[in-house]
Protein backbone atom coordinates (compact mmCIF):
# COMPACT_ATOMS: atom_id res chain seq x y z
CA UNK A 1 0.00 0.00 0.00
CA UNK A 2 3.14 2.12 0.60
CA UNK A 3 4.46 1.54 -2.40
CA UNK A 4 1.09 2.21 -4.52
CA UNK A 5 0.62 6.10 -2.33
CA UNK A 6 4.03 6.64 -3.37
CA UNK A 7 3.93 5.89 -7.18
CA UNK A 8 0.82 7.96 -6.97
CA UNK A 9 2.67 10.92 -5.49
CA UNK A 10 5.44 10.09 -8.24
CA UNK A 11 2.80 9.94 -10.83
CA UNK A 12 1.01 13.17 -9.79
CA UNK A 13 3.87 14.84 -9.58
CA UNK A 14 5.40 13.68 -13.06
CA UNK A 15 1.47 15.29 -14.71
CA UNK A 16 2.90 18.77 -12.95
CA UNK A 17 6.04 19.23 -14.12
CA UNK A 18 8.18 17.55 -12.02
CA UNK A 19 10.29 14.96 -13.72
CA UNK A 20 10.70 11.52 -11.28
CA UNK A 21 14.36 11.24 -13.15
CA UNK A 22 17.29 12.99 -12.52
CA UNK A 23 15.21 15.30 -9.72
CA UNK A 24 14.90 17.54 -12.75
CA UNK A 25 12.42 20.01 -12.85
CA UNK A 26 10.49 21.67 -15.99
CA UNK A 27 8.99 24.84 -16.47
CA UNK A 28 5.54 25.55 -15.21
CA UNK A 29 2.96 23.83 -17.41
CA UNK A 30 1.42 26.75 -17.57
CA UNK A 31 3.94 29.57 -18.74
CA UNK A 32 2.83 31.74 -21.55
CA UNK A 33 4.16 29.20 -24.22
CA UNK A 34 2.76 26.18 -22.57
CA UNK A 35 -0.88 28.02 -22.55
CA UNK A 36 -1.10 28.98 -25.73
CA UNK A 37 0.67 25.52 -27.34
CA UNK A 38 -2.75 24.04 -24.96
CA UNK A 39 -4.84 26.81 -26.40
CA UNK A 40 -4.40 26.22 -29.57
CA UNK A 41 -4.85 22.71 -29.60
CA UNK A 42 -8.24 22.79 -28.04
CA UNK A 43 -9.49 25.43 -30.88
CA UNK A 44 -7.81 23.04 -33.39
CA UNK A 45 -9.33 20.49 -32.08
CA UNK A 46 -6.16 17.95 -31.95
CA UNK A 47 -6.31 17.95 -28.03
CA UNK A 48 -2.98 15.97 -26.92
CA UNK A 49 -4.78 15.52 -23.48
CA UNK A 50 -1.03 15.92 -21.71
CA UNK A 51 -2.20 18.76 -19.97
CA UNK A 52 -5.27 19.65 -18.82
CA UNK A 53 -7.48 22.11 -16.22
CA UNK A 54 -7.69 20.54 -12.68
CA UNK A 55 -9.89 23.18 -11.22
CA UNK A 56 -13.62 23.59 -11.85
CA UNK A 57 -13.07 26.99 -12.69
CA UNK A 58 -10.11 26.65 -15.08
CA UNK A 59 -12.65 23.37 -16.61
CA UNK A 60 -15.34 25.22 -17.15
CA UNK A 61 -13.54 28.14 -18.77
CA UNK A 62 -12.31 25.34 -21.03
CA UNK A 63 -15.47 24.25 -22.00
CA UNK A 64 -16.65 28.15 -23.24
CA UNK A 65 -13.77 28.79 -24.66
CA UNK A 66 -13.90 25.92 -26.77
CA UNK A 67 -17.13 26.17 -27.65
CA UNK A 68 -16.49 30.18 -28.70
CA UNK A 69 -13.03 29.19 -30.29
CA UNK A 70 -13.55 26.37 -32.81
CA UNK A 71 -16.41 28.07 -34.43
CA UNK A 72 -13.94 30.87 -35.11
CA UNK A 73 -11.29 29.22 -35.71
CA UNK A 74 -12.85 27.33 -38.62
CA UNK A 75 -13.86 30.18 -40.22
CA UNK A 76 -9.98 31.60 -39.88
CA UNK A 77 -8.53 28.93 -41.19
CA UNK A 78 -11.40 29.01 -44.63
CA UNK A 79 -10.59 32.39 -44.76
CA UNK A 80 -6.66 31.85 -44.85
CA UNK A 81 -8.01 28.83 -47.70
CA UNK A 82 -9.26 31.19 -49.86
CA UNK A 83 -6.63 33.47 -49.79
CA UNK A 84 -3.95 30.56 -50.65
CA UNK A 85 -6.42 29.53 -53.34
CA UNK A 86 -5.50 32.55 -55.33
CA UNK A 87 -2.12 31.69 -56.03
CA UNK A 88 -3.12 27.65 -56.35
CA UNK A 89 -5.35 28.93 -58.80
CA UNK A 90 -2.72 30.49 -60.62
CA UNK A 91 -0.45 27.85 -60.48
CA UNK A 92 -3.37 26.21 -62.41
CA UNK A 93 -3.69 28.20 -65.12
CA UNK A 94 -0.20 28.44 -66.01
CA UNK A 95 -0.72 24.55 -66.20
CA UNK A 96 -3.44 25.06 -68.58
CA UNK A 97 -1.81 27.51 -70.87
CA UNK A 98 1.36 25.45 -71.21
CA UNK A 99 0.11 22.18 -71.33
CA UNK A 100 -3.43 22.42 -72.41
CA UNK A 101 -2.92 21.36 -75.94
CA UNK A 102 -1.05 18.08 -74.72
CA UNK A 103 -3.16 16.19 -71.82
CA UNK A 104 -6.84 16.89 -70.61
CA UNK A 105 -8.32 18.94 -68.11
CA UNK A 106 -8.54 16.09 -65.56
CA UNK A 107 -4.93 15.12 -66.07
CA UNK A 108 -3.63 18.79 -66.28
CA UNK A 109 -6.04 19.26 -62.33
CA UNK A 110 -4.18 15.93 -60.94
CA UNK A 111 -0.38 17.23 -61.72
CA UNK A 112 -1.68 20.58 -60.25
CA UNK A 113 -3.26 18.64 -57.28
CA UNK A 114 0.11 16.60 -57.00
CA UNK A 115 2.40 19.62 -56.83
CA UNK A 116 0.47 20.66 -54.17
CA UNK A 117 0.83 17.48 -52.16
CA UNK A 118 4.54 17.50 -52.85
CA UNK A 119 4.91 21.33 -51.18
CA UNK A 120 3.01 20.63 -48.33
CA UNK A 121 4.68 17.01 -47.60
CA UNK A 122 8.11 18.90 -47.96
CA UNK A 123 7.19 21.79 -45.82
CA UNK A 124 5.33 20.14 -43.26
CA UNK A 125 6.45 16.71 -42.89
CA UNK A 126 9.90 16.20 -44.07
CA UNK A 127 11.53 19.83 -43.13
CA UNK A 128 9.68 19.10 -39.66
CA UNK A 129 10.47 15.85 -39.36
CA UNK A 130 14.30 16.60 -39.56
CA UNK A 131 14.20 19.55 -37.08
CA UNK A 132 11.69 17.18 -34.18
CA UNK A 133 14.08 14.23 -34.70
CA UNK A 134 17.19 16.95 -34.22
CA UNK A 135 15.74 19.01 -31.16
CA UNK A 136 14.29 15.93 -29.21
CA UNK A 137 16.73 13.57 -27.99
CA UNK A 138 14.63 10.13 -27.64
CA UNK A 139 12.50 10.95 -31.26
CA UNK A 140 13.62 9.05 -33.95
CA UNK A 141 12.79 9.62 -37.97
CA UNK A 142 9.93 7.69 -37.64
CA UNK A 143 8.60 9.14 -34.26
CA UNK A 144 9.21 12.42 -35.67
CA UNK A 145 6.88 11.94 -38.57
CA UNK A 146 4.52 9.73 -36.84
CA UNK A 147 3.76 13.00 -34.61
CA UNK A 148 3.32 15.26 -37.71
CA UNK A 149 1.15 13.52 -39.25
CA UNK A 150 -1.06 12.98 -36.12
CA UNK A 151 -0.49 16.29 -35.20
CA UNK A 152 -2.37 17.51 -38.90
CA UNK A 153 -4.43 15.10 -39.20
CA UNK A 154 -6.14 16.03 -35.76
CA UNK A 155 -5.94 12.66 -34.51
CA UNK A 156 -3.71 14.02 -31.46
CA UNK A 157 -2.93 10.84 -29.82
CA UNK A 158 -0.52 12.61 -27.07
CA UNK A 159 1.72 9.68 -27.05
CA UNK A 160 4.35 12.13 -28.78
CA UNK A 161 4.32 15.72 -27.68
CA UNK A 162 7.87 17.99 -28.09
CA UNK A 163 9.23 20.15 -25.74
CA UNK A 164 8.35 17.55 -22.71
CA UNK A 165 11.43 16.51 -22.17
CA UNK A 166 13.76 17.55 -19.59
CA UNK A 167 16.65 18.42 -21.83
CA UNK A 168 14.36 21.12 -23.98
CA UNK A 169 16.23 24.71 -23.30
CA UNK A 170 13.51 28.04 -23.81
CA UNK A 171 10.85 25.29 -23.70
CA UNK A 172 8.13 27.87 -23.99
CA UNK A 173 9.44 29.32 -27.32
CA UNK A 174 9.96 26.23 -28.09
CA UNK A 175 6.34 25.85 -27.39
CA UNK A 176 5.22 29.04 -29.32
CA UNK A 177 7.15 27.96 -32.68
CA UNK A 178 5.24 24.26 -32.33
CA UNK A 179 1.61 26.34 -32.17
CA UNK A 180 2.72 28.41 -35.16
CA UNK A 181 3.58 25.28 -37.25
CA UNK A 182 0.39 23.32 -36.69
CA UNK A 183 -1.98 26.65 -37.55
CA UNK A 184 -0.14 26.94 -40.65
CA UNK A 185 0.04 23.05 -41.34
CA UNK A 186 -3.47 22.67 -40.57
CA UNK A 187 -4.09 25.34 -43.07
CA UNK A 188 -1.74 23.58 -45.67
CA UNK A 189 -4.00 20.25 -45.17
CA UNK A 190 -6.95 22.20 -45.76
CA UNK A 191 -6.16 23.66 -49.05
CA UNK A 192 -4.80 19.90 -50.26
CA UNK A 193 -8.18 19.06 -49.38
CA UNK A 194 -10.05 21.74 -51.36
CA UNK A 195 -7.94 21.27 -54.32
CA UNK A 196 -8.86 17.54 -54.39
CA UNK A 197 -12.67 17.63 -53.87
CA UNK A 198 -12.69 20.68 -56.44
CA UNK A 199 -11.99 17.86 -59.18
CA UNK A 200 -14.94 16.28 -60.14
CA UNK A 201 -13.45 12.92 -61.03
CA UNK A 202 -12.23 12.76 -57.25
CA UNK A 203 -14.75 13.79 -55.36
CA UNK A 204 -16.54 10.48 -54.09
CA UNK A 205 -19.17 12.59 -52.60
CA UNK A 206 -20.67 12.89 -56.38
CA UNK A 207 -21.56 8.89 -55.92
CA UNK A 208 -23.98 9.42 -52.84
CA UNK A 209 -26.05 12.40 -55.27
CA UNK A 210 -28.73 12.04 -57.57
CA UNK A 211 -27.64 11.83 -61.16
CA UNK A 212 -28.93 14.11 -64.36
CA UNK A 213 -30.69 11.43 -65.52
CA UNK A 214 -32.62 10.79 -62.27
CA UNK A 215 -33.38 14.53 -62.08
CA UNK A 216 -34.61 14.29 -65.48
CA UNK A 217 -36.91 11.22 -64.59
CA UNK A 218 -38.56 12.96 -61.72
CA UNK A 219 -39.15 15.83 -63.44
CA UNK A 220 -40.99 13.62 -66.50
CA UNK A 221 -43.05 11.68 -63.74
CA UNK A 222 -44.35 14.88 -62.35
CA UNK A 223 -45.59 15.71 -65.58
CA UNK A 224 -43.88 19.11 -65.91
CA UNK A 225 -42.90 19.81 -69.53
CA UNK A 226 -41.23 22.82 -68.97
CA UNK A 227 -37.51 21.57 -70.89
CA UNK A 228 -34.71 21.24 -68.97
CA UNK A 229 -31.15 22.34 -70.07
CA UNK A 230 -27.87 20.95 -68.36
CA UNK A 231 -25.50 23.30 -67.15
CA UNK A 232 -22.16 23.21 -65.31
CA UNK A 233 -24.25 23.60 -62.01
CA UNK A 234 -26.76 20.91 -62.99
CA UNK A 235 -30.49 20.62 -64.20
CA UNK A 236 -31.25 24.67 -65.55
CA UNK A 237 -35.27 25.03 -65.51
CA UNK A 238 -36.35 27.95 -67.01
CA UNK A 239 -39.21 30.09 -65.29
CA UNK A 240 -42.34 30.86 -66.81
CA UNK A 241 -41.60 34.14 -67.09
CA UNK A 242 -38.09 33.53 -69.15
CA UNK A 243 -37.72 34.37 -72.24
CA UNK A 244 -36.97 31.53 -74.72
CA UNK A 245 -36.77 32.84 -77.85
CA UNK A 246 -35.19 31.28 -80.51
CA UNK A 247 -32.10 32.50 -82.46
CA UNK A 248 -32.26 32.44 -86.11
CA UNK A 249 -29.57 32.55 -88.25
CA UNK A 250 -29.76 33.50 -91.65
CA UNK A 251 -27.28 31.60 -94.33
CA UNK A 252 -26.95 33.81 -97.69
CA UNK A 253 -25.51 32.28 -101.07
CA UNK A 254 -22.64 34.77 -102.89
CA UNK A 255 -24.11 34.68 -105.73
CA UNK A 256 -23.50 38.41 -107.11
CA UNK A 257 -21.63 41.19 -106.42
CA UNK A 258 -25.25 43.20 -105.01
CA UNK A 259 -25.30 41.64 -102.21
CA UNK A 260 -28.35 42.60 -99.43
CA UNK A 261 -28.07 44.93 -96.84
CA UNK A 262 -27.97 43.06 -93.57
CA UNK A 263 -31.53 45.10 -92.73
CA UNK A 264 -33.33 43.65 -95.75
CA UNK A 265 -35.24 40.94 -95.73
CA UNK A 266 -34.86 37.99 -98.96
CA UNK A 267 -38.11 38.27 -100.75
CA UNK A 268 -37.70 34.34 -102.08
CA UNK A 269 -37.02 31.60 -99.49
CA UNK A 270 -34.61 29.75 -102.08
CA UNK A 271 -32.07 33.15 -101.65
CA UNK A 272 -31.47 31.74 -98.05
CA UNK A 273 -32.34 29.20 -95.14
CA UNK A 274 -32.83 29.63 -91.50
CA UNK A 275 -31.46 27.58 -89.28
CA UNK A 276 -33.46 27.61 -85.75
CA UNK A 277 -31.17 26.84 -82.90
CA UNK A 278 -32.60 26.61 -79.33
């Protein structure tokens, strides 16, 4: 029973700061750096779980905070989406212009979509990965990437979190530089993700919707004979109150140098033909 109050105290101790090795000591678990490195993975959801509020006070304030903070942190990070979208989109279009002529528009959107996928996996996994396997002493390559890519993927284990270890000098800047990387990296996995739904081929979402075709079918069941026109957006319905005039186009044999004004009308039908096109 000894034994057990003491590994308890060891234990409790170890969840505050204290290390039971070495009679080292870290830095408060909640400096400034520590706080916002726990901040900011509440609002990003990835939650490590290493540290957490023992009063009710300081658990309650969690809860609001959270509940304020997500919300607006979501709507940060689309914001920052669209902004990098701009230069994606670019990126794009220089794609098209030089390579248009050679491979389609779904082949020409997956190299764009790839290029993408190799920046991010060299900015935010492999530069990373070198710098958390340098910095932390017991982190291997494959620890070090292992916590990336739980880290962005907001899995947040907390199996693997830096700047715990006794060894870690100006652990809460340490801390501060770690918050700043998985903002930006969780924006980075965002915009990989736009990029890929915003091809059509590769958006699986497309299989659990309602095809033309069955559109079309309802709308002949119902009886409605109004026509129907596809579109980029899907089924286009025009309103009653639409107008859906026809063009005609008027095709004129050169058959003399007089040739009609384009206000005058051909008195004989065999001087031209009209071609109706909806």
């Amino acid at each position: 029973d000894d034994l057990e109050e003491f590994l308890k105290a060891v234990i409790t101790a170890n969840d505050r700061g204290i290390s039971p090795l070495r009679n080292a000591t870290n830095e408060m678990n909640w400096s400034f750096g520590q706080a916002l490195f726990f901040s900011s993975t509440v609002i990003t959801t990835i939650g490590y779980g290493h540290v957490t509020p023992l009063s009710q006070t300081g658990k309650i304030f969690c809860m609001i905070y959270a509940a304020i903070g997500i919300p607006l942190t979501l709507v940060l990070l689309s914001a920052m989406v669209e902004k990098l979208l701009i230069p994606a989109n670019w990126l794009l279009g220089k794609l098209n212009s030089r390579l248009g002529h050679l491979y389609q528009p779904f082949n020409i959107r997956v190299m764009h979509l790839t290029i993408v996928v190799i920046i991010v996996l060299i900015v935010f996994f492999a530069i990373p990965t070198a710098v958390f396997s340098y910095l932390e002493p017991t982190w291997g390559i494959l620890d070090a990437f292992y916590y990336c890519f739980i880290s962005l993927t907001t899995i947040g284990l907390g199996d693997y979190i830096p700047g715990d270890g006794v060894s870690i000098d100006n652990r809460s800047l340490y801390k501060m530089l770690i918050t700043a990387y998985l903002v930006l990296g969780l924006i980075a996995m965002m915009l990989v993700l736009t990029i890929f739904y915003d091809i059509p081929q590769l958006n699986l979402g497309q299989l659990f919707t309602e095809s033309t075709l069955g559109e079309t079918e309802k709308l002949r069941l119902a009886g409605n004979n109004t026509t129907c026109y596809s579109g980029p957006s899907g089924l286009y319905m025009p309103q009653r109150n639409e107008d859906t005039r026809r063009a005609v186009v008027r095709i004129r044999p050169h058959g003399g140098d007089d040739s009609p004004s384009p206000d005058e009308v051909p008195s004989s039908s065999s001087q031209s033909r009209d071609l109706r096109m909806p």
